[in-house]
Protein backbone atom coordinates (compact mmCIF):
# COMPACT_ATOMS: atom_id res chain seq x y z
CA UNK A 1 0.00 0.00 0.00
CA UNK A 2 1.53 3.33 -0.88
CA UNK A 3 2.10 6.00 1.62
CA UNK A 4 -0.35 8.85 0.54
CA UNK A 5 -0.12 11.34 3.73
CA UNK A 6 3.58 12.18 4.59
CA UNK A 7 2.63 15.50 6.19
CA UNK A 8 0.85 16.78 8.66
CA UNK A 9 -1.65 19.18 7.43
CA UNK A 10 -4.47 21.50 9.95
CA UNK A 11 -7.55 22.20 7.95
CA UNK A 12 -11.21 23.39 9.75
CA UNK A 13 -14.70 21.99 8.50
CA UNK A 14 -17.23 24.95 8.66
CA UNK A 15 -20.46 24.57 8.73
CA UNK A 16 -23.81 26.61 9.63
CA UNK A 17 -26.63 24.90 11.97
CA UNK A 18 -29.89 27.34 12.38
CA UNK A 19 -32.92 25.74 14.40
CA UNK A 20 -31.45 22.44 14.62
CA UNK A 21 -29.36 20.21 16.86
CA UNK A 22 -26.19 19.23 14.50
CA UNK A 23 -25.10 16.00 17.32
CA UNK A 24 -27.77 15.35 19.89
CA UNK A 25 -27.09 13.51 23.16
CA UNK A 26 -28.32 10.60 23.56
CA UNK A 27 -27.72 10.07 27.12
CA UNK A 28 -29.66 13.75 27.61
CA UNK A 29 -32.77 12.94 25.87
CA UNK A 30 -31.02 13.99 22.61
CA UNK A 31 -30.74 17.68 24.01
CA UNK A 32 -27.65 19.48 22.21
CA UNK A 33 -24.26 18.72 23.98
CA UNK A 34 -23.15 21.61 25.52
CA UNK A 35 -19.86 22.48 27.41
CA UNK A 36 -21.45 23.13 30.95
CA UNK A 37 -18.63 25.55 31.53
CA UNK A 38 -18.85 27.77 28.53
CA UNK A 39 -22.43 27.06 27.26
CA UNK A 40 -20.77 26.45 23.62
CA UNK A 41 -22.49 23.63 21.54
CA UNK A 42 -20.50 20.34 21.11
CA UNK A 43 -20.42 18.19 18.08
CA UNK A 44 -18.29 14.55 18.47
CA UNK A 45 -15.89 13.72 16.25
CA UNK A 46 -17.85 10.97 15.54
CA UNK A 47 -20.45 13.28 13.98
CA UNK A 48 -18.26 15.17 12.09
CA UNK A 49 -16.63 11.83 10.61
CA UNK A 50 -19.86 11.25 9.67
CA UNK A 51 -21.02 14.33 8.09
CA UNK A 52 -17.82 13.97 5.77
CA UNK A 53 -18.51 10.54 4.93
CA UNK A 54 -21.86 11.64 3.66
CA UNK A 55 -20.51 14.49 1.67
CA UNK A 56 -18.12 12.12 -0.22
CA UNK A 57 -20.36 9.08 -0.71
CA UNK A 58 -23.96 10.29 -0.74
CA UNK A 59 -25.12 6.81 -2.18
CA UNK A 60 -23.19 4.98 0.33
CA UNK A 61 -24.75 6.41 3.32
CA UNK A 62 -26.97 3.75 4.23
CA UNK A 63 -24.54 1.41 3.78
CA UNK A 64 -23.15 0.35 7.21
CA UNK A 65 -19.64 -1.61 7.86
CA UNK A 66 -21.75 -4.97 7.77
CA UNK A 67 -22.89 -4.32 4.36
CA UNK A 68 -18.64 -4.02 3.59
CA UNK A 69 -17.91 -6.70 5.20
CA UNK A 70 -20.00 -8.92 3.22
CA UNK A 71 -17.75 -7.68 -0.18
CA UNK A 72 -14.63 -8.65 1.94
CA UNK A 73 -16.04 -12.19 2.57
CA UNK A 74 -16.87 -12.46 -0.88
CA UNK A 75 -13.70 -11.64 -2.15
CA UNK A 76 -12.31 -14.94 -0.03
CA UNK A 77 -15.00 -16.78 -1.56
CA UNK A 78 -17.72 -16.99 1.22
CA UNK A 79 -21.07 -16.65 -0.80
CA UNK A 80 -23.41 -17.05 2.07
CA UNK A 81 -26.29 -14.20 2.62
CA UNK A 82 -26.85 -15.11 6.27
CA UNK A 83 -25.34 -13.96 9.11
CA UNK A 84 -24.72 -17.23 11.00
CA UNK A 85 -23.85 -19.34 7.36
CA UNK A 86 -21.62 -16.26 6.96
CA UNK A 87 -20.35 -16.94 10.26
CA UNK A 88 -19.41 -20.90 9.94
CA UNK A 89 -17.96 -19.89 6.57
CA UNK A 90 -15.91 -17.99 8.40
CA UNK A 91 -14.69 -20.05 11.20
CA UNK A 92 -14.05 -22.74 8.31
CA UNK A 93 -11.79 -20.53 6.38
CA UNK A 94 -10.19 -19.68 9.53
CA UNK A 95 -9.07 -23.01 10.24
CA UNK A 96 -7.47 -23.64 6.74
CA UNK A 97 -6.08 -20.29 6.65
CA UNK A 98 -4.77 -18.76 10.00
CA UNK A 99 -3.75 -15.15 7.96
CA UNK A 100 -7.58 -14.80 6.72
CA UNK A 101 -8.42 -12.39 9.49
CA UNK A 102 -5.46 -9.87 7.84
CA UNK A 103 -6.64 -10.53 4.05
CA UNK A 104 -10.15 -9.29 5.59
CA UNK A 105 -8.48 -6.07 7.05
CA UNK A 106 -6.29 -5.42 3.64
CA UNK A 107 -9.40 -5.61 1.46
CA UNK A 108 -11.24 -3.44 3.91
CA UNK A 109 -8.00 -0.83 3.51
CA UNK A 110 -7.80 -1.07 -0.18
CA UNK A 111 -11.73 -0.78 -0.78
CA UNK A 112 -12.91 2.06 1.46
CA UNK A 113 -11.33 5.16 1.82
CA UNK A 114 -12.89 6.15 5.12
CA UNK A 115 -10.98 3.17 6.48
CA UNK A 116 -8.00 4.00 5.50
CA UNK A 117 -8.60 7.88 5.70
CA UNK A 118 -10.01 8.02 9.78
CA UNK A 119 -9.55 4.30 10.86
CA UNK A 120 -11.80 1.59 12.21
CA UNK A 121 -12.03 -1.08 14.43
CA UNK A 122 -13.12 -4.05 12.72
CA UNK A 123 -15.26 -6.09 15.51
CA UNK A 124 -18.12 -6.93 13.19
CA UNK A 125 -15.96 -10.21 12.51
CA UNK A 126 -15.92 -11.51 16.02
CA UNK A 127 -18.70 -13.49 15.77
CA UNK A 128 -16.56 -15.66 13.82
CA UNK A 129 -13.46 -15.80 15.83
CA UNK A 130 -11.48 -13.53 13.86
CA UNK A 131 -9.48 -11.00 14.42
CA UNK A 132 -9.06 -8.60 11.94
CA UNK A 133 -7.69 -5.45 14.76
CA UNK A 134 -7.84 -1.92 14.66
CA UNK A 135 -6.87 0.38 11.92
CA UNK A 136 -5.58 3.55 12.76
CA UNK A 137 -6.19 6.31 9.59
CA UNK A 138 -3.82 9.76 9.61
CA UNK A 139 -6.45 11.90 9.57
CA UNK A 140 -7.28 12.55 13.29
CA UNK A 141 -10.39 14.90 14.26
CA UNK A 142 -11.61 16.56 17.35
CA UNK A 143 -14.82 18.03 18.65
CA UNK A 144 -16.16 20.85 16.98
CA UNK A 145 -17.10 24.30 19.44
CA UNK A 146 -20.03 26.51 18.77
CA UNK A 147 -19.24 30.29 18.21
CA UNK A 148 -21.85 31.05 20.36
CA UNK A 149 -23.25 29.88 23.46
CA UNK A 150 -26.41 27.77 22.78
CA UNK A 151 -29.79 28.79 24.59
């Protein structure tokens, strides 16, 4: 795989909420997050990964990681639809081939740039004893701040 990021580069996404609630809080009754010491509005990284991901891939937005993994396991040659065929295929391949859990992870890398680009931790595979790890992608982000303090 080629190294595309050699630097480190800043850059800020901007963007303009009006009557709305950009990254509710689930564990608030979806309320906005707020910093209780400044009163600016919060938005996860997680959202913001998000919100990028859409931009890029419209059509792909409904797709979760599942959905992926199902082109990685065909790629090895498991052909199943359900989850717990998909599974025992799995565990099969797994016996005859003890490196299957890293062809897995390389396909994921080479076929989805939001892997590679912000990481991911591939658990949806444990069900079949595999082990595919935790991908770590250059491009780090943090929270986003409000400019002003929400009401």
């Amino acid at each position: 795989m080629s190294e595309v990021i050699k630097n480190r580069y800043e850059f800020v996404v901007l963007f303009d909420v009006e009557n709305g609630n950009p990254n509710g809080d689930p564990d608030a009754g979806n309320m906005p997050r707020i910093d209780p010491e400044s009163g600016l509005g919060l938005v996860t990284d997680v959202c913001i990964k998000r919100k990028i991901r859409n931009y890029i891939e419209t059509v792909k937005e409904d797709a979760p990681l599942n959905r992926s993994d199902r082109e990685a396991c065909k790629e090895l040659g498991v052909e199943e639809s359900d989850d717990k065929k998909v599974t025992e295929a799995l565990k099969k391949l797994k016996k005859n081939d003890p490196n299957v859990d890293l062809k897995l992870r390389d396909y994921m890398c080479e076929n989805f740039y939001d892997i590679r680009t912000f990481g991911a931790v591939m658990t949806t595979f444990v069900k079949a004893a595999l082990n595919c790890g935790q991908v770590r992608g250059p491009v780090q982000i943090g929270f986003a701040r409000s400019i002003d303090p929400i009401i």
